[in-house]
Protein backbone atom coordinates (compact mmCIF):
# COMPACT_ATOMS: atom_id res chain seq x y z
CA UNK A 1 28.59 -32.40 -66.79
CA UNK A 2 29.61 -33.01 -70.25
CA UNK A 3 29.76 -29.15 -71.09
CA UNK A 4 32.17 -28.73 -67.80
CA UNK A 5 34.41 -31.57 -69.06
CA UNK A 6 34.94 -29.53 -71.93
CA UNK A 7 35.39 -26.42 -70.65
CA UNK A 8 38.21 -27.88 -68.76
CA UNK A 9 39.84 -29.45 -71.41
CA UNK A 10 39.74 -26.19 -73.10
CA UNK A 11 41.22 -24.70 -69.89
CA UNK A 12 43.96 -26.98 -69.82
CA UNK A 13 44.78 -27.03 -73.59
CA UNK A 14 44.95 -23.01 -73.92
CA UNK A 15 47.04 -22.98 -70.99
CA UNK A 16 49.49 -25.42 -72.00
CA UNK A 17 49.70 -23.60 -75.63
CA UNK A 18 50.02 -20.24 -74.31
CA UNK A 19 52.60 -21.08 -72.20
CA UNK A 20 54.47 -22.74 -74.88
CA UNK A 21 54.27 -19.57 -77.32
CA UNK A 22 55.89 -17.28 -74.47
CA UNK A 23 58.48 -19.99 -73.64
CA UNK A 24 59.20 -19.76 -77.44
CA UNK A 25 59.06 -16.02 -77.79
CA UNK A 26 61.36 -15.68 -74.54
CA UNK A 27 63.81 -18.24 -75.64
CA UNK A 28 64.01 -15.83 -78.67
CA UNK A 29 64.58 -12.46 -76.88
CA UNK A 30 67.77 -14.45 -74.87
CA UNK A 31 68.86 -15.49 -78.01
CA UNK A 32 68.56 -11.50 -79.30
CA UNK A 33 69.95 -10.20 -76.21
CA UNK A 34 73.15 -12.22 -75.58
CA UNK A 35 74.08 -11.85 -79.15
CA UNK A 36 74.09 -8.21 -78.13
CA UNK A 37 75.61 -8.66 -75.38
CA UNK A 38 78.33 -10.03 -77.22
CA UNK A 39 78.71 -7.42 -79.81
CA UNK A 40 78.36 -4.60 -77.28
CA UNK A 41 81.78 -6.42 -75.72
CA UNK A 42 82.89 -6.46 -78.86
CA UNK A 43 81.96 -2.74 -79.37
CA UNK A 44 83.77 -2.02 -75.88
CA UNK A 45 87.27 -4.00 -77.05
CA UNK A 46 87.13 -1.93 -80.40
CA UNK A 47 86.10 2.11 -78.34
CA UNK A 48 89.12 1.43 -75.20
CA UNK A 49 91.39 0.14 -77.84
CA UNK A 50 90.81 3.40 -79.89
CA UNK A 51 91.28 5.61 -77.11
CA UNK A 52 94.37 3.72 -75.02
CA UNK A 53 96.32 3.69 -78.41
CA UNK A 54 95.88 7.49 -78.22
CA UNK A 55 96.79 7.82 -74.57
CA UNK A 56 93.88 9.85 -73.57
CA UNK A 57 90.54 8.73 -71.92
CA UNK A 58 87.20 8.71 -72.83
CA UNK A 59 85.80 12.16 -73.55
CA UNK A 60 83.94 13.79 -70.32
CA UNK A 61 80.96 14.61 -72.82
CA UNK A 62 81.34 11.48 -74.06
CA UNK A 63 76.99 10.23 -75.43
CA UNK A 64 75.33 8.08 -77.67
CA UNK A 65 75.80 10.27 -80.84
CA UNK A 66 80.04 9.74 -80.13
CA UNK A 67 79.73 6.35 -79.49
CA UNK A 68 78.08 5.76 -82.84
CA UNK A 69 80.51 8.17 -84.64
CA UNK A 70 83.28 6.18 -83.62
CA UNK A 71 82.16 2.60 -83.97
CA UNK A 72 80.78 4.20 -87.79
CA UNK A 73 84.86 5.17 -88.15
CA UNK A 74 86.28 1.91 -85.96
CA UNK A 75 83.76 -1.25 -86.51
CA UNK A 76 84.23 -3.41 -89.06
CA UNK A 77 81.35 -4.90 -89.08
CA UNK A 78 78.43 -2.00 -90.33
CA UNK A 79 75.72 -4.08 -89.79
CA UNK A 80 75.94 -4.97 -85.90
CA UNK A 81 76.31 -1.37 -85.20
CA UNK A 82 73.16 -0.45 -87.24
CA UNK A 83 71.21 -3.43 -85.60
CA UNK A 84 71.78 -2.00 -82.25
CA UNK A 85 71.20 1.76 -83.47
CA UNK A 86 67.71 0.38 -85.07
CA UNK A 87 66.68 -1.80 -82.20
CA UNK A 88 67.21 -0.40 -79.14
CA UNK A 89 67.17 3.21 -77.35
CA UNK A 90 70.96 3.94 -76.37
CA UNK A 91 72.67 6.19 -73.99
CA UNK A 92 75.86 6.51 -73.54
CA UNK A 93 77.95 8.34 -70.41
CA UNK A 94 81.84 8.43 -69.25
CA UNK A 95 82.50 6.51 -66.71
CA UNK A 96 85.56 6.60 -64.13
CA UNK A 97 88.01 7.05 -67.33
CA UNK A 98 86.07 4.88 -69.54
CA UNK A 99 82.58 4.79 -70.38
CA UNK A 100 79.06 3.07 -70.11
CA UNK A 101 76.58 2.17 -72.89
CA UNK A 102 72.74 1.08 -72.02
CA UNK A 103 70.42 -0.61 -73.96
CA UNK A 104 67.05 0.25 -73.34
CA UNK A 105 63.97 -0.96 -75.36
CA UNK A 106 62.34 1.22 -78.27
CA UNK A 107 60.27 3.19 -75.67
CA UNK A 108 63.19 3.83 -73.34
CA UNK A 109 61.16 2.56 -70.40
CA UNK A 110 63.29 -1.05 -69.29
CA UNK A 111 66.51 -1.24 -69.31
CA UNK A 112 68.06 -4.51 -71.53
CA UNK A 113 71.69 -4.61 -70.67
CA UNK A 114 74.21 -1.80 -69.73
CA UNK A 115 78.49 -2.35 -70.49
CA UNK A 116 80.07 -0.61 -68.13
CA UNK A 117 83.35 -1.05 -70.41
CA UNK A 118 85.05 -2.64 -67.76
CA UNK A 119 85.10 -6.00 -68.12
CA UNK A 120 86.11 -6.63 -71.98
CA UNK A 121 84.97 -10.00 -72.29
CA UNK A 122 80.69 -9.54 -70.97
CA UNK A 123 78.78 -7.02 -70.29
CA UNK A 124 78.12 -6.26 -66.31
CA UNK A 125 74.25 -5.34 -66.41
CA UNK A 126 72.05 -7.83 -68.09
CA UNK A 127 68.79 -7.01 -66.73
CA UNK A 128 66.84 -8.99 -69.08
CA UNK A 129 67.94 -12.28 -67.07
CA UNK A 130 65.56 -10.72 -64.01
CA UNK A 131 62.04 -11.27 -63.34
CA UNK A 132 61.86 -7.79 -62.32
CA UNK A 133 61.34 -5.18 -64.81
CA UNK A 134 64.25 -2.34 -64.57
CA UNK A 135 63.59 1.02 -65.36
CA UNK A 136 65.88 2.79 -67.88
CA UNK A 137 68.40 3.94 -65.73
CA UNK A 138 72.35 4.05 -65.59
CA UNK A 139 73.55 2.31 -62.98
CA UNK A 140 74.55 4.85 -59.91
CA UNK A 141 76.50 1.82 -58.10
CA UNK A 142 78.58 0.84 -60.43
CA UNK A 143 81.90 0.18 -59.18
CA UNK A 144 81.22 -3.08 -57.55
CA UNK A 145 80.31 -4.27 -61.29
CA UNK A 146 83.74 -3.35 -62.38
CA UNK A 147 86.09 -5.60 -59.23
């Protein structure tokens, strides 16, 4: 009886620790991922700005190597453009005139966040909010992320 009593205890205490570490590490991953969310606005703001005060639109071939070309000429700010470069896999596409940018993680198999570049201010797709894992993927429905 004893031995049982203590196994539960055990039970119980392991449980409530090991839910407390992945509380802590997932309170640290929203922390990570809406601070890039907010730079990848930022990042949007800077790329439409470049390309309205030249009157043209985004290129059609428009990738991931341009759209760290241009924030390495545009962005002041080096060190949020190499954090994203260095911590996530990104892909880029043009989009409707403008363009998309998604944020996958290292292995390119879940998809973080994708700015469709259409709303300045956030970025439409933050799939790290869901419960449900979302494959790396661009977004084939995306105009009803951009009303």
């Amino acid at each position: 009886m004893r031995r049982l009593m203590m196994f539960v205890l055990v039970v119980i205490l392991f449980g409530c620790t090991h839910n407390g570490v992945s509380s802590v590490l997932g309170q640290e991953k929203v922390k990570e991922y809406s601070s890039t969310a907010i730079t990848l606005s930022d990042f949007s703001m800077k790329i439409v700005a470049h390309y309205e005060s030249q009157n043209v639109s985004v290129p059609n071939d428009f990738d991931s190597k341009q759209f760290f070309e241009l924030l390495g000429k545009i962005y002041p700010d080096q060190s949020r453009v190499t954090f994203v470069h260095d911590h996530y896999r990104v892909l880029a596409r043009p989009l409707g005139g403008g363009y998309s940018v998604m944020l996958c993680d290292p292995t390119g198999d879940q998809k973080i966040m994708e700015d469709l570049s259409c709303h300045l201010n956030r970025v439409e797709i933050r799939s790290w909010e869901s419960n449900v894992a979302t494959p790396c993927a661009f977004e084939s429905n995306w105009k009803p992320y951009c009303k």
